[in-house]
N, C-alpha and C. Protein backbone atom coordinates (compact mmCIF):
# COMPACT_ATOMS: atom_id res chain seq x y z
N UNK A 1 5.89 -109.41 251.77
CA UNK A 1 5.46 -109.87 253.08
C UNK A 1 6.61 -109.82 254.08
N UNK A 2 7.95 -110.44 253.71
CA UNK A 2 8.74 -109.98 254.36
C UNK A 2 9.38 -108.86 255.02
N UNK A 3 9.84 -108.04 253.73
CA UNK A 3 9.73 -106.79 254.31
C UNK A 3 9.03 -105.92 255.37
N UNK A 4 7.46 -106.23 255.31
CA UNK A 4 6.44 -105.81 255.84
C UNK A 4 6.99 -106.27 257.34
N UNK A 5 7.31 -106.96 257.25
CA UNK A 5 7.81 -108.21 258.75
C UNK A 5 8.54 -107.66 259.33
N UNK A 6 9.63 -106.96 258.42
CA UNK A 6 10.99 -106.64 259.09
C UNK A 6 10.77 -105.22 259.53
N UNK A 7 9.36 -104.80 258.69
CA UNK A 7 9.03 -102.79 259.56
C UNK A 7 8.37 -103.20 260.72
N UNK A 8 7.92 -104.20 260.65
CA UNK A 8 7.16 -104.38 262.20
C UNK A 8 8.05 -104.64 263.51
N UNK A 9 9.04 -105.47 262.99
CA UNK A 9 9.94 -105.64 264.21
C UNK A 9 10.93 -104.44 264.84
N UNK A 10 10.92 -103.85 263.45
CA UNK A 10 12.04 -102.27 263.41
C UNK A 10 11.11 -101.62 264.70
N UNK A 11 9.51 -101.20 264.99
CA UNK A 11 9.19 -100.63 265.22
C UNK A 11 8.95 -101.23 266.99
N UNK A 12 9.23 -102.42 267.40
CA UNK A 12 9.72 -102.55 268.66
C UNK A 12 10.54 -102.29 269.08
N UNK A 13 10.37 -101.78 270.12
CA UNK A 13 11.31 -101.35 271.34
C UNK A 13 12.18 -102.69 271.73
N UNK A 14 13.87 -102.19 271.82
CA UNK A 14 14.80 -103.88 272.27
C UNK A 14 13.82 -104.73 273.23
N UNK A 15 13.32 -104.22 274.26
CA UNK A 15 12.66 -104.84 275.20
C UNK A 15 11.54 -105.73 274.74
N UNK A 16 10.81 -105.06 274.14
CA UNK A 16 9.90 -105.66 273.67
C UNK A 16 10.28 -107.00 272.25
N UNK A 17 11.09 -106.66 271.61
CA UNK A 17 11.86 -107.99 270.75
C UNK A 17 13.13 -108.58 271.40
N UNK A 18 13.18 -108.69 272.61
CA UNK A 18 13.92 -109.65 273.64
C UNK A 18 12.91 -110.14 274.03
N UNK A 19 11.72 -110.13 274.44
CA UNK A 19 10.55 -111.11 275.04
C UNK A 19 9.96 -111.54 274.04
N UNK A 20 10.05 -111.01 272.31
CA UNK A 20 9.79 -111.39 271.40
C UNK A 20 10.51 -112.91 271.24
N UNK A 21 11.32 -112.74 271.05
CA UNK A 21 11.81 -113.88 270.68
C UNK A 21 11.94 -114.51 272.29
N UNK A 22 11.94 -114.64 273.64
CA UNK A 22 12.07 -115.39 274.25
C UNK A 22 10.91 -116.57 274.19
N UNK A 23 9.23 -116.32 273.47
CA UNK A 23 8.32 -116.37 273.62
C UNK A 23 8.57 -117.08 272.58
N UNK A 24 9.63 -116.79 271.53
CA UNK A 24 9.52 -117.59 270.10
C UNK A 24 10.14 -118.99 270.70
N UNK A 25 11.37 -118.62 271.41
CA UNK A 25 12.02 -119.83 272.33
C UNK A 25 10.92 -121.05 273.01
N UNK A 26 10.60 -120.11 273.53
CA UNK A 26 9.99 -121.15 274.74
C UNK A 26 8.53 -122.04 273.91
N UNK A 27 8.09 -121.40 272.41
CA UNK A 27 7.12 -122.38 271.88
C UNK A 27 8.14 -123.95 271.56
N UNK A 28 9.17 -123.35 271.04
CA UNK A 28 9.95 -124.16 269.76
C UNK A 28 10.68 -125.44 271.25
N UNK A 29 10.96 -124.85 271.95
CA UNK A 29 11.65 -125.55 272.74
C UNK A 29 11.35 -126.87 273.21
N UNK A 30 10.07 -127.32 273.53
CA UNK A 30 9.06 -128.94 273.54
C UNK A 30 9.81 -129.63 272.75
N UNK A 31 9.59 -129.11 271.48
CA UNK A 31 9.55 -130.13 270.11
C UNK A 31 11.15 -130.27 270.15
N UNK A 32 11.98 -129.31 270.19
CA UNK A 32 13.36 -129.20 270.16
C UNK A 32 13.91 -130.46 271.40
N UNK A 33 13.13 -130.26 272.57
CA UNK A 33 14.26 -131.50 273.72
C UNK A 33 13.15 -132.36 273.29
N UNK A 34 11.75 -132.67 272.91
CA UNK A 34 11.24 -133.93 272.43
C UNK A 34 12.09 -134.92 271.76
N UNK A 35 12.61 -133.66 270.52
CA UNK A 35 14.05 -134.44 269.33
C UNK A 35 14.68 -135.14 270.43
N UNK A 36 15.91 -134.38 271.02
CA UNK A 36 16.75 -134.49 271.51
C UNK A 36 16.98 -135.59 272.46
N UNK A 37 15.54 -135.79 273.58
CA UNK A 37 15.20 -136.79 274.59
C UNK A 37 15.17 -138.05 273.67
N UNK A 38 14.64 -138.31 272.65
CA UNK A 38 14.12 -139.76 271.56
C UNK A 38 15.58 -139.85 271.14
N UNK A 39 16.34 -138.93 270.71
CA UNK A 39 17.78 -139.22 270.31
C UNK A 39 18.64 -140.09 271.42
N UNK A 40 18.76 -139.60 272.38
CA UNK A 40 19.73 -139.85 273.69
C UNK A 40 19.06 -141.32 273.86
N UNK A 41 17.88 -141.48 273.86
CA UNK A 41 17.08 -142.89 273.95
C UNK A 41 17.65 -143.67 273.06
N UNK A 42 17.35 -143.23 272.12
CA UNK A 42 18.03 -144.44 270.90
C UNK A 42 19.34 -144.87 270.90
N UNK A 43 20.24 -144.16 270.83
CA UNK A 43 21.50 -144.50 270.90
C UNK A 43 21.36 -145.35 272.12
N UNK A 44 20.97 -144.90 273.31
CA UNK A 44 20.87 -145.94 274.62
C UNK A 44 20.69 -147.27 274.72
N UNK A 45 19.18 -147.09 273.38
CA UNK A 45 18.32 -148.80 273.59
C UNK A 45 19.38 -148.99 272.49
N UNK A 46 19.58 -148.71 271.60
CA UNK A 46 20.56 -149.54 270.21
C UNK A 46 21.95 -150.04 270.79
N UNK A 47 22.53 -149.23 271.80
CA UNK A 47 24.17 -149.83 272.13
C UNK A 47 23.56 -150.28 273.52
N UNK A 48 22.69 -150.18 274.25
CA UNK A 48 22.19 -151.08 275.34
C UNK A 48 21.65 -152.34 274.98
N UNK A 49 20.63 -152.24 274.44
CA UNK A 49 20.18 -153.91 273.75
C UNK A 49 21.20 -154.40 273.24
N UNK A 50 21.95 -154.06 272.09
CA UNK A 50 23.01 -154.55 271.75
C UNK A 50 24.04 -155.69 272.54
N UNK A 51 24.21 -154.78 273.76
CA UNK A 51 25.53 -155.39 274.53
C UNK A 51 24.85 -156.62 275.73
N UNK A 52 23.50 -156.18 276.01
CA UNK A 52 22.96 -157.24 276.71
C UNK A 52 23.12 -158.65 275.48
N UNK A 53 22.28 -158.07 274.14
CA UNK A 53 21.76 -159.53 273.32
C UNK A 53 23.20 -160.37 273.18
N UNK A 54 24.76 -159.34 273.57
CA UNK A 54 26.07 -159.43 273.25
C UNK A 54 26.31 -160.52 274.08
N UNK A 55 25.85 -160.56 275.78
CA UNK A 55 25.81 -161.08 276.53
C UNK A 55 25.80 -162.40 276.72
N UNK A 56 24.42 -162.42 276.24
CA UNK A 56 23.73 -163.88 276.17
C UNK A 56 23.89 -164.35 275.35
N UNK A 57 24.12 -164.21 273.91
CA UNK A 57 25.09 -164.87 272.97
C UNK A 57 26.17 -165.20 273.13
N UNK A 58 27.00 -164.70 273.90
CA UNK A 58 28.61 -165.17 274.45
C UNK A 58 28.53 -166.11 275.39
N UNK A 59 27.21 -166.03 276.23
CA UNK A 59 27.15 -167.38 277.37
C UNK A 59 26.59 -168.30 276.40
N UNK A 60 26.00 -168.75 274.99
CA UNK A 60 25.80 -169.54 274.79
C UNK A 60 26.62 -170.11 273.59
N UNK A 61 27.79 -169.28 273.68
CA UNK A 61 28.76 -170.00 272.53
C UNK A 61 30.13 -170.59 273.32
N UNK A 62 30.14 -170.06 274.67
CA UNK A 62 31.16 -170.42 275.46
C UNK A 62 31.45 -171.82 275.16
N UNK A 63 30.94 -172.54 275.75
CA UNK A 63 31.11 -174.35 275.52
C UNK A 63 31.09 -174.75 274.31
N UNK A 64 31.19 -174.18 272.81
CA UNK A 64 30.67 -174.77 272.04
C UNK A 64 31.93 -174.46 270.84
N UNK A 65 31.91 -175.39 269.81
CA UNK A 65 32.72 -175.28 268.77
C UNK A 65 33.19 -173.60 268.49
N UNK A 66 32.31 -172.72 268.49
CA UNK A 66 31.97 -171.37 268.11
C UNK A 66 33.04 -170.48 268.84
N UNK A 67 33.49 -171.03 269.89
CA UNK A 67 34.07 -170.39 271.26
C UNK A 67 35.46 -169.41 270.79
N UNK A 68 35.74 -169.74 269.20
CA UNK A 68 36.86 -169.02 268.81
C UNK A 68 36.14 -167.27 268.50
N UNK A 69 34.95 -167.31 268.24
CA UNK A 69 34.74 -166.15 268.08
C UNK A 69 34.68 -164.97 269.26
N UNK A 70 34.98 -165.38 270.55
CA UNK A 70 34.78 -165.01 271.63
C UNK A 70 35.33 -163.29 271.52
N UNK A 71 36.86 -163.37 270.92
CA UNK A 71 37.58 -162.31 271.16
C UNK A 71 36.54 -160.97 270.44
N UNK A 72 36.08 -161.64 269.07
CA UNK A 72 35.84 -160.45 268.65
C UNK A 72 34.59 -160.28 269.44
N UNK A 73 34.04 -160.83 269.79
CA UNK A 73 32.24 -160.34 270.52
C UNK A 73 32.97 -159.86 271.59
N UNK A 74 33.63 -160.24 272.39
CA UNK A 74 34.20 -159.59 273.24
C UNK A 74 34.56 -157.80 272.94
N UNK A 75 35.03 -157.93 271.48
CA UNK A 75 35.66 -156.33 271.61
C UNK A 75 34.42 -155.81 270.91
N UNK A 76 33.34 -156.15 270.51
CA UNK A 76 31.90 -155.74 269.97
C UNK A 76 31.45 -155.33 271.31
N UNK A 77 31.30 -156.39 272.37
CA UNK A 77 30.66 -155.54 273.61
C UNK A 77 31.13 -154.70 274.01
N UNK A 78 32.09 -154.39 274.20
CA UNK A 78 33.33 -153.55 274.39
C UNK A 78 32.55 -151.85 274.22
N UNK A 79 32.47 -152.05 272.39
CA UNK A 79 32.19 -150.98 271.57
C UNK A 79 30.76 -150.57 272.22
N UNK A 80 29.99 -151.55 271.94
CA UNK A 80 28.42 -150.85 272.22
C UNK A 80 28.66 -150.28 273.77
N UNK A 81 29.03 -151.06 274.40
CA UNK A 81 29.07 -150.47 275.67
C UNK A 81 29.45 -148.46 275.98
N UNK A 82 31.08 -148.47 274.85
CA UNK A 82 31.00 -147.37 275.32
C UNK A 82 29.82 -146.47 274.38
N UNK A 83 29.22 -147.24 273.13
CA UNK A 83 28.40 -146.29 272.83
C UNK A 83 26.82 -146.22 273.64
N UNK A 84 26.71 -146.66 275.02
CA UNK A 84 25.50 -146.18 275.54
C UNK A 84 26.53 -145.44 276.00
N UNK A 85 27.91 -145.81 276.57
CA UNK A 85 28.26 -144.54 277.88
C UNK A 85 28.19 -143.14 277.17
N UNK A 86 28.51 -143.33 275.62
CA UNK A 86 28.26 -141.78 274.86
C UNK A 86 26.74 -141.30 275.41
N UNK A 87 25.96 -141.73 275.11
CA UNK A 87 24.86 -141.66 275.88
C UNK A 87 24.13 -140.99 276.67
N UNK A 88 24.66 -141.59 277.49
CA UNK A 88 24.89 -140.56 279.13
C UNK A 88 25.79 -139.14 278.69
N UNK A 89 26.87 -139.37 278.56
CA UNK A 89 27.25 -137.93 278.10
C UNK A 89 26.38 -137.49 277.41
N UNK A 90 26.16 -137.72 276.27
CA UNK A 90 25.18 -136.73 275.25
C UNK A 90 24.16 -135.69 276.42
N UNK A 91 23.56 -136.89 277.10
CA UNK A 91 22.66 -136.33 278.34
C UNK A 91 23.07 -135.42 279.18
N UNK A 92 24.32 -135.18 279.87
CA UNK A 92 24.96 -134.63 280.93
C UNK A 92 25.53 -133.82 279.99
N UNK A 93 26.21 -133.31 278.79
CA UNK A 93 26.70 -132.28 277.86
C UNK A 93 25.31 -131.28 277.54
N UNK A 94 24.08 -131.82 277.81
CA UNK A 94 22.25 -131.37 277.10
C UNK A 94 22.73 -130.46 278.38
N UNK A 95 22.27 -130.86 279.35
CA UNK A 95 22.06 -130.62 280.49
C UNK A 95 22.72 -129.31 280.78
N UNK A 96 24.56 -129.22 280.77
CA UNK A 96 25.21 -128.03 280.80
C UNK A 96 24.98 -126.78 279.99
N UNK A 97 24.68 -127.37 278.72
CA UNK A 97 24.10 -126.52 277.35
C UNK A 97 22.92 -125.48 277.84
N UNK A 98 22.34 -126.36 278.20
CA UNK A 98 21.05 -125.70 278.54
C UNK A 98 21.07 -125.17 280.00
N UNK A 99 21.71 -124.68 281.10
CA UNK A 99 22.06 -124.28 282.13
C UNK A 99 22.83 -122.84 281.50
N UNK A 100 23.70 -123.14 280.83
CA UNK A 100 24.37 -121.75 280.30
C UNK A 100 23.18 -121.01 279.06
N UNK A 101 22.33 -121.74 278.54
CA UNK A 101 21.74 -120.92 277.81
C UNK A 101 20.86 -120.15 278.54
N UNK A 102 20.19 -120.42 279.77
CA UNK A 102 19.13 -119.91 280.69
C UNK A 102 19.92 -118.86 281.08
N UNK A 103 21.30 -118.83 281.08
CA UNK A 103 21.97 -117.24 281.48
C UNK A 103 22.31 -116.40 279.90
N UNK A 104 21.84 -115.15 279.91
CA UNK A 104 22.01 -114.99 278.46
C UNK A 104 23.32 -114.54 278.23
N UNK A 105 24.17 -114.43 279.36
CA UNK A 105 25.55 -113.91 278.91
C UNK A 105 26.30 -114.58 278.62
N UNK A 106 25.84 -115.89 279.01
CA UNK A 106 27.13 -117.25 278.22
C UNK A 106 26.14 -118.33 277.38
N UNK A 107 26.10 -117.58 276.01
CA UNK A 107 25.52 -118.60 275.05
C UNK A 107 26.23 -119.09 274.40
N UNK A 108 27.43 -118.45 274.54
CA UNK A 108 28.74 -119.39 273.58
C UNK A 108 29.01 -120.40 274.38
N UNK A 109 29.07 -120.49 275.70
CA UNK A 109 29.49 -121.66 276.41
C UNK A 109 28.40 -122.73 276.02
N UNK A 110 26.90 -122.26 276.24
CA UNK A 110 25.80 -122.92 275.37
C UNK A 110 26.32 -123.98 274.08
N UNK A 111 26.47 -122.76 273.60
CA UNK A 111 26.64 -123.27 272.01
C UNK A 111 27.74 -124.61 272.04
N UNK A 112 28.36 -124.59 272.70
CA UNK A 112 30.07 -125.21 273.01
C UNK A 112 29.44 -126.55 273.41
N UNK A 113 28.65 -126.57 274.54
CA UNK A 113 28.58 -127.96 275.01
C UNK A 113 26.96 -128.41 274.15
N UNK A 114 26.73 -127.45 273.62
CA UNK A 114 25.76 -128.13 272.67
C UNK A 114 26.32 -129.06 271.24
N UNK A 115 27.48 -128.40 270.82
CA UNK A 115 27.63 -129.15 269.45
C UNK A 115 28.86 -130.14 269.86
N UNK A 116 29.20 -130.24 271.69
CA UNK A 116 29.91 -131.11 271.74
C UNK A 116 29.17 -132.38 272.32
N UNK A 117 27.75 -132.14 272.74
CA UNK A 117 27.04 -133.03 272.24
C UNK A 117 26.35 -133.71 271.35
N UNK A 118 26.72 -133.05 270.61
CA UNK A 118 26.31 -133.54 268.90
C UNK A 118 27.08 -133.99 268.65
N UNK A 119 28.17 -134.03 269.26
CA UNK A 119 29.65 -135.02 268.32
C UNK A 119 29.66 -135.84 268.99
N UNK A 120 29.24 -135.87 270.49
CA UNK A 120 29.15 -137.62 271.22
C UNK A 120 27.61 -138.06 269.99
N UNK A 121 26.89 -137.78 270.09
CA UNK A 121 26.30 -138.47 270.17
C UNK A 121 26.09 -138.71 268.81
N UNK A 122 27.04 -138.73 267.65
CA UNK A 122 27.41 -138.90 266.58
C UNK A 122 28.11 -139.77 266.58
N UNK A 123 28.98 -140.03 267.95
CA UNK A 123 29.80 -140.83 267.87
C UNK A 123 29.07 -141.99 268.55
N UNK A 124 27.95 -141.84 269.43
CA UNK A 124 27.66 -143.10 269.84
C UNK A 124 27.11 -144.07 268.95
N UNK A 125 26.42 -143.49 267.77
CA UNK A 125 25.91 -143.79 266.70
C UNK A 125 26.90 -144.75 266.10
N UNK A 126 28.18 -144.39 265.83
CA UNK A 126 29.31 -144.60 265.00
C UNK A 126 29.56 -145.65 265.58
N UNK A 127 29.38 -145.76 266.89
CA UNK A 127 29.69 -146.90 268.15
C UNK A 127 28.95 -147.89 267.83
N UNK A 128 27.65 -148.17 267.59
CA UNK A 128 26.99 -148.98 266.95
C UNK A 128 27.35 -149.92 265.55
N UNK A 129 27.63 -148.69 264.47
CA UNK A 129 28.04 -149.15 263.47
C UNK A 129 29.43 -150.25 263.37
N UNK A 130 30.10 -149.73 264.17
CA UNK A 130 31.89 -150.18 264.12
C UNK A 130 31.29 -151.45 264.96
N UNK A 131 30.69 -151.68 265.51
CA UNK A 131 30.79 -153.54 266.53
C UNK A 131 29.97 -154.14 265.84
N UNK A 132 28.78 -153.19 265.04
CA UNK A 132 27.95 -154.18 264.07
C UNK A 132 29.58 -155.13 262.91
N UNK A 133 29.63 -153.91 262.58
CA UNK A 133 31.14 -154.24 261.65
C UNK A 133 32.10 -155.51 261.85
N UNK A 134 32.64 -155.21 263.26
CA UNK A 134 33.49 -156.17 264.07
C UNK A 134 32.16 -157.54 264.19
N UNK A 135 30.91 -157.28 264.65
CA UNK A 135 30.41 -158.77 265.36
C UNK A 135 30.27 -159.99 263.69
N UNK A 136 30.15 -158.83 262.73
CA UNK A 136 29.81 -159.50 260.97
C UNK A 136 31.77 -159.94 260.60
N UNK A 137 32.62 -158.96 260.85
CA UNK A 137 34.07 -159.71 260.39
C UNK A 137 33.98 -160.96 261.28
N UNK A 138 34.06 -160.84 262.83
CA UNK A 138 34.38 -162.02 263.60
C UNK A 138 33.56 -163.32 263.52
N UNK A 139 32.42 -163.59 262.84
CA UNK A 139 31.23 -164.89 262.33
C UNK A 139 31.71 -165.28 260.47
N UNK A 140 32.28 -164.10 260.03
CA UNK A 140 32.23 -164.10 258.59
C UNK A 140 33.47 -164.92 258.42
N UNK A 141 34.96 -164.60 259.09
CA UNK A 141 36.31 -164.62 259.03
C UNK A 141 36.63 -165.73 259.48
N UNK A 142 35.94 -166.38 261.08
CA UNK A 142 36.68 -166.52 261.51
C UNK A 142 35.20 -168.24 261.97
């Protein structure tokens, strides 16, 4: 079956398997920024909720015996914070990615700010994890 696949494509003209596959693009592409849009979200609501709930827990330990834990929630908000600002980058790195891919002569530049949004937004992830980390040492320790 494959084979069979690969005489059929042999037998288009470049032109005609450049609109081939642009057509393959443009199905896949929905589902592809669907991913991508729910990703950039999450990291958002996870290190956004985070640093708000960070908030209002710090105004209500201020006055209170608890008040030593301040520093570390302090450097927990800190963290989530910059992991929504990853966030936004992830978003604004999508954005460039996909501006250079619509030109077909710079898909490496594509490619470039595509997997350097995959590393923010790996890292905003990571951003989450590390203040979860810090907000559990600073209640556990201290």
């Amino acid at each position: 079956m494959s084979k069979e696949k690969d005489e059929w494509i042999n037998l288009l003209s470049p032109e005609q398997r450049f609109e081939l596959a642009k057509i393959s693009i443009q199905t896949s592409m929905p589902l592809i920024d669907s991913f991508a849009t729910s990703s950039i979200k999450t990291i958002m609501m996870l290190n956004g909720g985070a640093a708000v709930a960070m908030l209002a827990f710090l105004g209500a330990i201020v006055s209170t015996e608890f008040n030593k834990w301040i520093l570390g929630l302090v450097w927990a908000l800190g963290v989530y914070s910059l992991g929504a600002v990853c966030a936004a980058f992830v978003s604004f790195f999508s954005y460039i990615s996909q501006s250079y891919y619509n030109q077909v002569e710079t898909i490496e530049k594509g490619d470039f700010y595509r997997y350097l949004a995959i590393g923010i937004a790996f890292g905003g992830a990571i951003c989450f994890i590390m203040a979860n980390i810090i907000v559990g040492v600073t209640i556990t320790w201290y």
